[in-house]
N, C-alpha and C. Protein backbone atom coordinates (compact mmCIF):
# COMPACT_ATOMS: atom_id res chain seq x y z
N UNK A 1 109.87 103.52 86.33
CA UNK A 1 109.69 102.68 87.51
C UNK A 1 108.20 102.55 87.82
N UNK A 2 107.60 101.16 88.01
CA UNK A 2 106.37 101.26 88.69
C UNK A 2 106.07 100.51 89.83
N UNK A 3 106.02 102.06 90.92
CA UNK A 3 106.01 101.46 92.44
C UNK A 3 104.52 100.83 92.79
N UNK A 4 104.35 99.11 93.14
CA UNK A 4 103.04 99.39 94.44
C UNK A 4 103.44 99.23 95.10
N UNK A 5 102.60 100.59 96.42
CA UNK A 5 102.38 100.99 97.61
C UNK A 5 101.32 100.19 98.51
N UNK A 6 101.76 99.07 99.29
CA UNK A 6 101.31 98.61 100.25
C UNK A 6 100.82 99.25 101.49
N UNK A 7 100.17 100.34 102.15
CA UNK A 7 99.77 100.32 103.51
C UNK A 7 98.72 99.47 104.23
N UNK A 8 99.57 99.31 105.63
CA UNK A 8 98.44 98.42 106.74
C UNK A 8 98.41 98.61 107.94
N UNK A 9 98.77 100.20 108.45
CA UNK A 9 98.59 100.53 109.49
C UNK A 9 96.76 100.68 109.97
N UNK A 10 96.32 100.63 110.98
CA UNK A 10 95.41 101.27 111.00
C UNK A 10 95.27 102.71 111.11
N UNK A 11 96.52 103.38 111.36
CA UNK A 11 96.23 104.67 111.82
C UNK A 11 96.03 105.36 110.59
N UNK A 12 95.03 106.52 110.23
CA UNK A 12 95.41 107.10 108.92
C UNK A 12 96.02 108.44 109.61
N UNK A 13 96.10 109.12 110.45
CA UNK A 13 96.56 110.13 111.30
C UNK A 13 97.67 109.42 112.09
N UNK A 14 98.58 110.09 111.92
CA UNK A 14 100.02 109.91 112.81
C UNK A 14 100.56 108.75 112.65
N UNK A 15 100.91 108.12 111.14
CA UNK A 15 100.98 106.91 110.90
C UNK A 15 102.64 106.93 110.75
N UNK A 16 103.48 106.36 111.58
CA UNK A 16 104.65 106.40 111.20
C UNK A 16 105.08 105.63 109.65
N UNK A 17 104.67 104.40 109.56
CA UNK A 17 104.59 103.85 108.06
C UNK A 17 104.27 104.27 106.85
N UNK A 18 103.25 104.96 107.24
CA UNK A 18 102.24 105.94 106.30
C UNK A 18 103.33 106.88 105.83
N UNK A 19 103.66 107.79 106.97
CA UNK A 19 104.51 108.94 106.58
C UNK A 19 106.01 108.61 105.77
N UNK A 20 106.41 107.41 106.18
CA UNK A 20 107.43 106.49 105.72
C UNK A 20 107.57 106.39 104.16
N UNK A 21 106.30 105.69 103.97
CA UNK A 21 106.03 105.09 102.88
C UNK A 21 105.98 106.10 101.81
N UNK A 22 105.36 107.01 102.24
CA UNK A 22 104.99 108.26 101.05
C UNK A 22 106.26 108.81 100.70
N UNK A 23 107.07 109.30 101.96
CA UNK A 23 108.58 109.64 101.98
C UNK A 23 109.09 109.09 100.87
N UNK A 24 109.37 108.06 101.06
CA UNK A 24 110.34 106.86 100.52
C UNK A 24 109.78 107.01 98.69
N UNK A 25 108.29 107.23 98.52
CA UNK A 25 108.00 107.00 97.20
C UNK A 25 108.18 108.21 96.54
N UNK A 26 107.86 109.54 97.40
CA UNK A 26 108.29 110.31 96.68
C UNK A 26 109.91 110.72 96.38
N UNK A 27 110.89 109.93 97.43
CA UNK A 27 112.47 110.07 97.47
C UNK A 27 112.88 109.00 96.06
N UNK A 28 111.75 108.14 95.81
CA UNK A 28 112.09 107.26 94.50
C UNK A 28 112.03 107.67 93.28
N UNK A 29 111.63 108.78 93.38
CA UNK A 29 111.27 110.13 92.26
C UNK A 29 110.49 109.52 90.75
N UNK A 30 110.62 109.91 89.68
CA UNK A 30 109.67 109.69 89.09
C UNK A 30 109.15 108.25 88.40
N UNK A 31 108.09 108.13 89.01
CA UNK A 31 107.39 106.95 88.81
C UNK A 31 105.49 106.73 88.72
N UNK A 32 105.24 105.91 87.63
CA UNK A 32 103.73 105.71 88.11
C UNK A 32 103.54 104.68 89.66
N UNK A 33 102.60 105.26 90.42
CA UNK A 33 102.57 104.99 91.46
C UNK A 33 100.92 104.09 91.58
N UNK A 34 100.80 102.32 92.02
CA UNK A 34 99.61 102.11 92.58
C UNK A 34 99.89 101.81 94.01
N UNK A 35 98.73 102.35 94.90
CA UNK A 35 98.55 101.95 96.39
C UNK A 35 97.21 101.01 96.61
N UNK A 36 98.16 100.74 97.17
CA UNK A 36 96.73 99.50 97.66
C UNK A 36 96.73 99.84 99.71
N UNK A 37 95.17 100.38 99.70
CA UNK A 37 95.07 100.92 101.70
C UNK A 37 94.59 99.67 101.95
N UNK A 38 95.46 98.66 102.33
CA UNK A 38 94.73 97.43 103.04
C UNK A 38 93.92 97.70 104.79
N UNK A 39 93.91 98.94 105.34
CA UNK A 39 93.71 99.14 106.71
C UNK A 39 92.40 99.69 106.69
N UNK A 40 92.18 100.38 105.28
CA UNK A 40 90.65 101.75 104.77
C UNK A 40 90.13 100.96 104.10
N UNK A 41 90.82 100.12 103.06
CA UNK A 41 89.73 99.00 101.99
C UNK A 41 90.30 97.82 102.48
N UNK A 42 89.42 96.76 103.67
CA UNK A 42 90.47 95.93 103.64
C UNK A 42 89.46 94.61 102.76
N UNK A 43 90.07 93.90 102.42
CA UNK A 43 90.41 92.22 101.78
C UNK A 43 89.49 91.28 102.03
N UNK A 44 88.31 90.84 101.62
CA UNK A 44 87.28 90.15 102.22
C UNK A 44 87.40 88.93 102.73
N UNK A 45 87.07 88.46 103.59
CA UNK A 45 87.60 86.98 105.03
C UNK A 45 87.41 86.12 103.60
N UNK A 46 88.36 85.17 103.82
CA UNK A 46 88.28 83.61 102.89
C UNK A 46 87.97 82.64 104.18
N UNK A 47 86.65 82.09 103.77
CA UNK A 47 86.62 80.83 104.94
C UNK A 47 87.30 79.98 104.30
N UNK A 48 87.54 79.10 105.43
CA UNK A 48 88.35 77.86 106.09
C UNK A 48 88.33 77.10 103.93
N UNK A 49 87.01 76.75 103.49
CA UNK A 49 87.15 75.83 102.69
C UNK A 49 87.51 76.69 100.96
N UNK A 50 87.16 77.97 101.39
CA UNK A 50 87.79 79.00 100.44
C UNK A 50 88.75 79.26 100.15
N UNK A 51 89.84 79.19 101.33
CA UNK A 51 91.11 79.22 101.50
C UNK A 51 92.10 77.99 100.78
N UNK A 52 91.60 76.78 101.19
CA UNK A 52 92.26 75.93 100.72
C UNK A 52 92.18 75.89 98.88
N UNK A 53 90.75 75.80 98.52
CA UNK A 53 90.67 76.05 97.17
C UNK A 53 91.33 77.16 96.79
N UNK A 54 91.80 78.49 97.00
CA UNK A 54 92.57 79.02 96.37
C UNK A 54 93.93 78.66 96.21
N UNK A 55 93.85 77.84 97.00
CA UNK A 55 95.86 77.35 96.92
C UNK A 55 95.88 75.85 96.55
N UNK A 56 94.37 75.40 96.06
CA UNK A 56 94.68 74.17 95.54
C UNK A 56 94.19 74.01 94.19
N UNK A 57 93.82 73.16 93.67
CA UNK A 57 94.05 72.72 92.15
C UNK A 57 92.71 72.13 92.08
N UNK A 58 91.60 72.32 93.27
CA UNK A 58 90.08 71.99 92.63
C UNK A 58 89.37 73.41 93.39
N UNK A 59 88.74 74.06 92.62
CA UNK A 59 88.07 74.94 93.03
C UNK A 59 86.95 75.31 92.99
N UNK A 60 85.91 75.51 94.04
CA UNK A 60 85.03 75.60 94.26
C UNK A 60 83.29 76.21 93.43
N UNK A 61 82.58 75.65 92.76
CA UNK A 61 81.86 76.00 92.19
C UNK A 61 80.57 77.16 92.86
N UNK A 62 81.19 77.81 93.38
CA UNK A 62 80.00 79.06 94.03
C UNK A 62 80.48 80.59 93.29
N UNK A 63 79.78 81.43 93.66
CA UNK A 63 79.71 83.11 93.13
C UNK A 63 80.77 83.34 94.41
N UNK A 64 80.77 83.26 95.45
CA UNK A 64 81.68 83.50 96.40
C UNK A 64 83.29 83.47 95.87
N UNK A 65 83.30 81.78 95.17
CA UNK A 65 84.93 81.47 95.50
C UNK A 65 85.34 81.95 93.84
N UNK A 66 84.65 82.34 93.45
CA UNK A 66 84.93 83.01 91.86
C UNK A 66 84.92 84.58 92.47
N UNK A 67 84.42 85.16 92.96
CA UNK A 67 84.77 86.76 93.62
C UNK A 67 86.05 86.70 93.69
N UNK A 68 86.74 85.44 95.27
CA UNK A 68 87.41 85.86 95.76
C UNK A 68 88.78 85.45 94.62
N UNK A 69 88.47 84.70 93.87
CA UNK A 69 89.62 83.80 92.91
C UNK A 69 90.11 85.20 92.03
N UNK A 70 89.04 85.44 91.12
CA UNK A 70 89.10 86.84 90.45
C UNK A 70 90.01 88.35 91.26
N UNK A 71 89.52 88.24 92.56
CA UNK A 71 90.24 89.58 93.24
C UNK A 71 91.83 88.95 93.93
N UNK A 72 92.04 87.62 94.16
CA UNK A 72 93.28 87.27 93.80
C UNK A 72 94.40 87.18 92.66
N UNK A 73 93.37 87.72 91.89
CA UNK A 73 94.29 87.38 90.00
C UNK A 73 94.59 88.94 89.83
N UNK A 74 93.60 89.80 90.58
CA UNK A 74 93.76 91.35 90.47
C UNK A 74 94.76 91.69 91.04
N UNK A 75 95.17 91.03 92.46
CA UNK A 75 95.95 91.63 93.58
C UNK A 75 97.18 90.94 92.79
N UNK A 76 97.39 90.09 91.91
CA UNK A 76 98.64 88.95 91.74
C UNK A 76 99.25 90.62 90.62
N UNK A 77 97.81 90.32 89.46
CA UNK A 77 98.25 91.37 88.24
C UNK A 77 98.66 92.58 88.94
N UNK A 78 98.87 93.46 90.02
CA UNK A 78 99.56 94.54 90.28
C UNK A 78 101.09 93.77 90.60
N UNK A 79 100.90 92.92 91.28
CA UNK A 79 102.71 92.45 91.68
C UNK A 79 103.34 92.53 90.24
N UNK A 80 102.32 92.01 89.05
CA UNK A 80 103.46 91.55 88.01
C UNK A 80 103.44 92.62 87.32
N UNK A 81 102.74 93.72 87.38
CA UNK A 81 102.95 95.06 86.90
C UNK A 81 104.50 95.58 87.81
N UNK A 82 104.24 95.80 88.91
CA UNK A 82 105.29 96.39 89.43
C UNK A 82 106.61 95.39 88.83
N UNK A 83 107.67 96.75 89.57
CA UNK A 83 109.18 96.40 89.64
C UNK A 83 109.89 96.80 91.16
N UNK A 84 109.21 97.67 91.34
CA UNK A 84 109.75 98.16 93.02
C UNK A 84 108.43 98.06 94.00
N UNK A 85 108.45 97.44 94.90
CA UNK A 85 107.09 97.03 96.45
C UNK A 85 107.62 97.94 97.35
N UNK A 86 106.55 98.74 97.66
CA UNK A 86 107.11 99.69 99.14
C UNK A 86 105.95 98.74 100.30
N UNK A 87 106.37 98.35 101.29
CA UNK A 87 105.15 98.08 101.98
C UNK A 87 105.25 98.54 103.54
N UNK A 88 104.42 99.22 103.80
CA UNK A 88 104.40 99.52 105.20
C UNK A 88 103.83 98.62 106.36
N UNK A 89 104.71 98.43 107.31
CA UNK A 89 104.19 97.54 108.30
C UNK A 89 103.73 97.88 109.71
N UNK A 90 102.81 97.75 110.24
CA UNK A 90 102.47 98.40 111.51
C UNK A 90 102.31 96.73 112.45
N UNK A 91 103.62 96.70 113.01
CA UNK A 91 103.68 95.49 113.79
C UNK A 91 102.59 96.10 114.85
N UNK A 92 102.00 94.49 114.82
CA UNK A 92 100.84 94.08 115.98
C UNK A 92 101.26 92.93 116.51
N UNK A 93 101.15 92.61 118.05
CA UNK A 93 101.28 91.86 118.82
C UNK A 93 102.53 91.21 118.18
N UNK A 94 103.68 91.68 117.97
CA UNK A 94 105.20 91.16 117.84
C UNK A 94 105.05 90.91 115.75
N UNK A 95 103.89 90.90 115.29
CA UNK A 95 104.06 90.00 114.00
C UNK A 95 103.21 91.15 112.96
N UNK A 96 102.94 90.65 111.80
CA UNK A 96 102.93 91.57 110.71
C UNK A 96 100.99 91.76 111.17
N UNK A 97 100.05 93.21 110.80
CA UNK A 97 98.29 93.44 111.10
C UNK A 97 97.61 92.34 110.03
N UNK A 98 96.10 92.03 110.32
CA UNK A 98 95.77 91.16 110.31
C UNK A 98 95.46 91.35 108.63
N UNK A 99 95.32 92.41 108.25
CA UNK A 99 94.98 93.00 106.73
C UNK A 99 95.81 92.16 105.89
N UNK A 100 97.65 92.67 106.71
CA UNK A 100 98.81 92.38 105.83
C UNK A 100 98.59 91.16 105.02
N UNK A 101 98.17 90.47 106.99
CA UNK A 101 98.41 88.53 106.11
C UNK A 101 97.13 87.70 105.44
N UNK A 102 95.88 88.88 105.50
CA UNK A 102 95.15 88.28 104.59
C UNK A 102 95.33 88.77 102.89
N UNK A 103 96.36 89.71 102.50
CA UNK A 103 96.95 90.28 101.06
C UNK A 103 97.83 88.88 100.86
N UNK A 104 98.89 88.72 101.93
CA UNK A 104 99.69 87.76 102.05
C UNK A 104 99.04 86.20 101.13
N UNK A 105 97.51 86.37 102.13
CA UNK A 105 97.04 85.05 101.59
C UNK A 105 96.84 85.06 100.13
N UNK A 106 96.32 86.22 99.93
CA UNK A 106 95.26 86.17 98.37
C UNK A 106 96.96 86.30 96.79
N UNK A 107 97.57 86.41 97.48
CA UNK A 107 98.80 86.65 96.71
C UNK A 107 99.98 85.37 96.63
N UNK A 108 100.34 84.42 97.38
CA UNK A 108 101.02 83.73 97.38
C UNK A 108 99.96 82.09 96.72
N UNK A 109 100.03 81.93 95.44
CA UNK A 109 99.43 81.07 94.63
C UNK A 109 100.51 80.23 93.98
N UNK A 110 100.58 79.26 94.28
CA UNK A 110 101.27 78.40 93.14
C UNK A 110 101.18 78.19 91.93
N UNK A 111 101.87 78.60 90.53
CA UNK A 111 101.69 79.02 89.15
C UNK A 111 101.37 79.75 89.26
N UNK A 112 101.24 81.05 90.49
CA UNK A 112 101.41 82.32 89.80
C UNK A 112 102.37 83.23 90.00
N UNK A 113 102.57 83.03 91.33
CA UNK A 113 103.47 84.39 92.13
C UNK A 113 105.04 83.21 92.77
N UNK A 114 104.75 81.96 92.39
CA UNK A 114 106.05 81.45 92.57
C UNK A 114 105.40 79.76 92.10
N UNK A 115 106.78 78.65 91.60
CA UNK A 115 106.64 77.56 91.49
C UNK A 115 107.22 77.10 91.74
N UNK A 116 107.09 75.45 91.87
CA UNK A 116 108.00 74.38 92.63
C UNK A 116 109.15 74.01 91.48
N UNK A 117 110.40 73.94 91.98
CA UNK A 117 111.51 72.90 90.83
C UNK A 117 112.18 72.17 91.66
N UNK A 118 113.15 71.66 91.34
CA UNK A 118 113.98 70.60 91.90
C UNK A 118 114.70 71.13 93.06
N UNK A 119 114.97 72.14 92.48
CA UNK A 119 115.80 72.83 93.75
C UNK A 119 114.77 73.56 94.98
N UNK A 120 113.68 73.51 94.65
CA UNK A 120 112.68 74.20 95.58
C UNK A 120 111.65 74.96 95.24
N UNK A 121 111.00 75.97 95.90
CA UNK A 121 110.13 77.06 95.17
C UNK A 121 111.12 77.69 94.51
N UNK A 122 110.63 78.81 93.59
CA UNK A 122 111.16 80.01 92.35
C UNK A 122 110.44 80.72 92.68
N UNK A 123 110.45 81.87 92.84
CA UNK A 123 109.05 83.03 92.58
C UNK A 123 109.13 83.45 90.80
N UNK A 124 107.94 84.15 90.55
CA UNK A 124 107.56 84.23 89.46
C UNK A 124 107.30 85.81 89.32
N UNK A 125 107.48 86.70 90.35
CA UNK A 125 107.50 88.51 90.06
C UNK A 125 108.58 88.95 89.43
N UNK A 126 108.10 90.18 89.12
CA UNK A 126 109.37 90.69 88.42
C UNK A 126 110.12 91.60 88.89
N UNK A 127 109.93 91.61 89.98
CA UNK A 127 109.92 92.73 91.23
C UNK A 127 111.52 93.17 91.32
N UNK A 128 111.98 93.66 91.40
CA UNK A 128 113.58 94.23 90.66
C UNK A 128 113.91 94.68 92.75
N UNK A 129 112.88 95.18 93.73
CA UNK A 129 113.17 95.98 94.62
C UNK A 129 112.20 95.91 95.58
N UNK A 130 112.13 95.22 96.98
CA UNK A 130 110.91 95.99 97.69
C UNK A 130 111.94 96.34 98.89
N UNK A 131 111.07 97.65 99.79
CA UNK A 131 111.57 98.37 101.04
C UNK A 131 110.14 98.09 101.62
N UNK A 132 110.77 97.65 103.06
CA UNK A 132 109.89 96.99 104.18
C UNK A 132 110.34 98.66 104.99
N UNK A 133 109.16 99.24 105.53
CA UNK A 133 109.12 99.98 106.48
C UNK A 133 108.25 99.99 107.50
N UNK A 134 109.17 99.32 108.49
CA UNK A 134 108.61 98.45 110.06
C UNK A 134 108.31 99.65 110.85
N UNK A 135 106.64 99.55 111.09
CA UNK A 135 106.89 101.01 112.46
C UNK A 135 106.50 99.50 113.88
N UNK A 136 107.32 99.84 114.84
CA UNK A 136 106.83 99.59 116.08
C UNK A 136 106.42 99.94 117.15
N UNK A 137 105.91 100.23 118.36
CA UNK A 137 105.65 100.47 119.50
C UNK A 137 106.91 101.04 120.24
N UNK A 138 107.61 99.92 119.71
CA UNK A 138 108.57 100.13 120.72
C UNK A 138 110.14 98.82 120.69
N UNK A 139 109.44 97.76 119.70
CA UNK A 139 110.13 96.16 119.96
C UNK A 139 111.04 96.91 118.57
N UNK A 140 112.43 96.44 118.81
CA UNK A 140 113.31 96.75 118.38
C UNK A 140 113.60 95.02 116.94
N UNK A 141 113.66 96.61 115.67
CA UNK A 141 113.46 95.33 113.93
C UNK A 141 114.84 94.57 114.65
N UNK A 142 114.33 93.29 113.83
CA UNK A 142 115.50 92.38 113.87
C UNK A 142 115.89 91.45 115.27
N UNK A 143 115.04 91.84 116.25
CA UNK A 143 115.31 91.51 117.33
C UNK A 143 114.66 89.86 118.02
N UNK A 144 114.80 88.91 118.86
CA UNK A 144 114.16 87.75 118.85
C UNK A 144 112.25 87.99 118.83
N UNK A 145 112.25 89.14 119.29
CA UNK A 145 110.39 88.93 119.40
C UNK A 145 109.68 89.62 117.67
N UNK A 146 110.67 89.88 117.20
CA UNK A 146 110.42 90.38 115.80
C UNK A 146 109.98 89.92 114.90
N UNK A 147 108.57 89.45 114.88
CA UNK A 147 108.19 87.97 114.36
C UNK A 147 107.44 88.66 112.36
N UNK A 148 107.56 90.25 112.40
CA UNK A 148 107.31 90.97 111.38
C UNK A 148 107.83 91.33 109.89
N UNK A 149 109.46 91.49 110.27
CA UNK A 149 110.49 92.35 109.80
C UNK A 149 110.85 90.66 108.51
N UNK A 150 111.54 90.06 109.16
CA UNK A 150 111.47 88.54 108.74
C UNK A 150 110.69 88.21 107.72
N UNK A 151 109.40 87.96 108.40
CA UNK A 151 108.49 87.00 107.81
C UNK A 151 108.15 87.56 106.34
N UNK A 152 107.46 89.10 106.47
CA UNK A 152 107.46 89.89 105.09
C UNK A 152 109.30 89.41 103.95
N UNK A 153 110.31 89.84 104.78
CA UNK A 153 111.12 89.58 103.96
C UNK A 153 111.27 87.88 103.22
N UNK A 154 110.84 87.27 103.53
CA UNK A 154 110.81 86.02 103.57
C UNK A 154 109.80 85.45 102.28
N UNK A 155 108.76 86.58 102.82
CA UNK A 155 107.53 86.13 100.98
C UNK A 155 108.06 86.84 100.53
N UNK A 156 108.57 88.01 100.35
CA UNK A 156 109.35 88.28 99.34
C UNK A 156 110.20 88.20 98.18
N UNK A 157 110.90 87.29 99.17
CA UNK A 157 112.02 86.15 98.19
C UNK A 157 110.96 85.23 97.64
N UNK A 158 110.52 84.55 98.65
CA UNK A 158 109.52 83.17 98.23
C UNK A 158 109.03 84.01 96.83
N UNK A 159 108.43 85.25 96.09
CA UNK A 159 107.68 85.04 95.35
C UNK A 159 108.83 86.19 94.60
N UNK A 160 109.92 86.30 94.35
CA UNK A 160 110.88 87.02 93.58
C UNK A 160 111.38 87.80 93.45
N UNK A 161 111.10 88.45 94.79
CA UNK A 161 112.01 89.85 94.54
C UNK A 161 113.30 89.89 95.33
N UNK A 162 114.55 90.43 94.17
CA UNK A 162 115.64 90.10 94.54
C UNK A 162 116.61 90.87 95.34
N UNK A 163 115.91 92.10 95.76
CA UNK A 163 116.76 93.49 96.43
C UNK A 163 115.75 93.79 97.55
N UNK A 164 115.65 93.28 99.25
CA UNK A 164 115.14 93.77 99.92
C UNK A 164 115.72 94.69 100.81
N UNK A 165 114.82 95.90 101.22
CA UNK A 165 115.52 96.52 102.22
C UNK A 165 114.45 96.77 103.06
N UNK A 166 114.69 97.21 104.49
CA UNK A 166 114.17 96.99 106.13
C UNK A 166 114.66 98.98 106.45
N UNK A 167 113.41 99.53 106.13
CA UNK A 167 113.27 101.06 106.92
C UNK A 167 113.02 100.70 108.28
N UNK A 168 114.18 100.99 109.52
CA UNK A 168 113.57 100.96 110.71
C UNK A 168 112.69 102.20 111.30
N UNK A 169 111.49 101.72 111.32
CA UNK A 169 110.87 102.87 112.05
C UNK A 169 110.11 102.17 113.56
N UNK A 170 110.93 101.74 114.33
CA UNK A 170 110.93 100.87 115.49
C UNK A 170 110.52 102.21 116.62
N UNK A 171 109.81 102.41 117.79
CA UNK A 171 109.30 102.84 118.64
C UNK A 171 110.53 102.88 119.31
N UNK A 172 111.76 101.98 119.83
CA UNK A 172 112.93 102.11 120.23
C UNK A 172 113.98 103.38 119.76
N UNK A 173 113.65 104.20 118.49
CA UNK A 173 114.48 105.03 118.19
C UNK A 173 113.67 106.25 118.42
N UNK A 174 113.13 106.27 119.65
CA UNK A 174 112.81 107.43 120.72
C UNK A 174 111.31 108.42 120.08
N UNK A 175 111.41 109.91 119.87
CA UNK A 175 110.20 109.94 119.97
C UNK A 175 109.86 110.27 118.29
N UNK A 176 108.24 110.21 118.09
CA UNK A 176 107.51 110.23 116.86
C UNK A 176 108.61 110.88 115.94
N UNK A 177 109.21 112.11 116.49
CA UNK A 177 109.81 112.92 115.12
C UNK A 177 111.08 112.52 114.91
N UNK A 178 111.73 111.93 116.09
CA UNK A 178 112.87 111.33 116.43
C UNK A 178 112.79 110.08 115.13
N UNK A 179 111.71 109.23 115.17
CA UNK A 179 111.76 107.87 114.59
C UNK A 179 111.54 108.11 113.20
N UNK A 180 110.64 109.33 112.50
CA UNK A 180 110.50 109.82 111.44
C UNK A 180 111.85 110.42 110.46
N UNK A 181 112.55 111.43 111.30
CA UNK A 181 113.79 111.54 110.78
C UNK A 181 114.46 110.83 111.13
N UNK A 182 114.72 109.75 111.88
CA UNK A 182 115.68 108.40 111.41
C UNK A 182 115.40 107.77 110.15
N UNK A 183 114.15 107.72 110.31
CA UNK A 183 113.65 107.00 108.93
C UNK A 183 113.79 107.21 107.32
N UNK A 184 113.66 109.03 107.25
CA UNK A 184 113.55 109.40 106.46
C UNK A 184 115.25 109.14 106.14
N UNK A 185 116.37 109.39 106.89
CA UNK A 185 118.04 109.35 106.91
C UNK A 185 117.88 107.93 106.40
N UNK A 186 117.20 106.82 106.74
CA UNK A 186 117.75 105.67 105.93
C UNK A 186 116.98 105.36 104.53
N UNK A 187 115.94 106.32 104.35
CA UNK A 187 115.35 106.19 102.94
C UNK A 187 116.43 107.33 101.85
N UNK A 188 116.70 108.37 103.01
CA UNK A 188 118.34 109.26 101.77
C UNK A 188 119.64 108.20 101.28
N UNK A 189 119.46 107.11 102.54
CA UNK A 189 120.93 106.77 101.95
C UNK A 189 120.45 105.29 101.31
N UNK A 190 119.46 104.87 101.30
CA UNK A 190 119.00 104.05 100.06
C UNK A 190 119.19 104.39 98.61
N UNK A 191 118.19 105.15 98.86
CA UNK A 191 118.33 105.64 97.44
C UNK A 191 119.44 106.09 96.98
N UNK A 192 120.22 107.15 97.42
CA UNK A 192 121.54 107.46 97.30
C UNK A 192 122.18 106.18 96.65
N UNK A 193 122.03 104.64 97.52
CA UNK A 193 122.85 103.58 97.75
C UNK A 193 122.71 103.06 95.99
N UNK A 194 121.03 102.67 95.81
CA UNK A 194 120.48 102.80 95.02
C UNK A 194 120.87 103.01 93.44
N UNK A 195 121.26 104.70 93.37
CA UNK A 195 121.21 105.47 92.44
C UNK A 195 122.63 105.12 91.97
N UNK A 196 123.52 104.92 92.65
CA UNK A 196 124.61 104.74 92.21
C UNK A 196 124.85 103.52 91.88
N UNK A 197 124.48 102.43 92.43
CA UNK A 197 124.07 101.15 91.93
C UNK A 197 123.83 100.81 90.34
């Protein structure tokens, strides 16, 4: 199995996701493991006309938009290495931290990580598995202000992976150790779910 490890909490101390995430990878047992700390190394800003050239089909002749083109082909080549995505989410203001959706950006490319057909987009990963582990404040996964839980599951599919699952580690399931061993109980019966699968 080769897991990448997504974190984007800011916290590196008392990170419910963090603690989640590691859980979960070491409950996935043996595997080569890459992490990517989008919160400690984060993702360098794409301006406004940078942005568009990476998602379009004329691209920009500077040292800048060749950096950022190149560290998009890096971030793409770990997706297509992997088979299982763990990604941790530290909802901010109802929706996924600002790190997440600039990975989000540098990763969702047309001809690479998914393409257009008749019937619609395809994704193009080979991604066999990802587990979303939502920490919140307090706003309960799945719920109308849950603008996080969704949206991640959503590029997901968009770019191919065909088995998602949603660790609740929601602020609603009471306190730090409280929400930790909930968490860890739905990463036992994953895998469990998983293994027998």
């Amino acid at each position: 199995m080769n897991i990448l490890k997504i974190d984007s909490s800011p916290r590196t101390e008392s990170s419910n996701s963090r603690t989640l995430t590691s859980a979960l990878v070491a409950a996935l047992g043996d595997a080569e493991v890459k992490t990517r700390d989008l919160a400690n190394n984060p993702l360098p800003l794409l301006s406004a006309e940078e942005l568009v050239a990476l998602h379009g089909s004329q691209p920009i002749d500077s040292d800048s938009f060749r950096r950022h083109q190149q560290l998009s082909d890096q971030l793409i080549a770990e997706l297509k290495w992997a088979d299982t995505l763990v990604i941790g989410i530290a909802m901010h203001n109802f929706s996924v931290p600002a790190p997440l959706k600039q990975w989000i950006d540098y990763i969702c490319r047309a001809g690479h990580t998914f393409h257009y057909t008749a019937d619609g987009p395809a994704g193009l990963t080979p991604i066999r598995q990802a587990y979303l582990v939502v920490a919140t404040g307090g706003t309960p996964i799945g719920s109308s202000v849950d603008f996080a839980s969704g949206y991640v599951k959503w590029i997901c599919q968009f770019i191919g992976v065909r088995d998602i699952h949603i660790i609740d580690a929601s602020g609603s399931k009471g306190t730090p150790e409280e929400v930790i061993a909930n968490g860890n109980g739905q990463i036992d019966a994953l895998v469990s779910q998983t293994a027998v699968a």
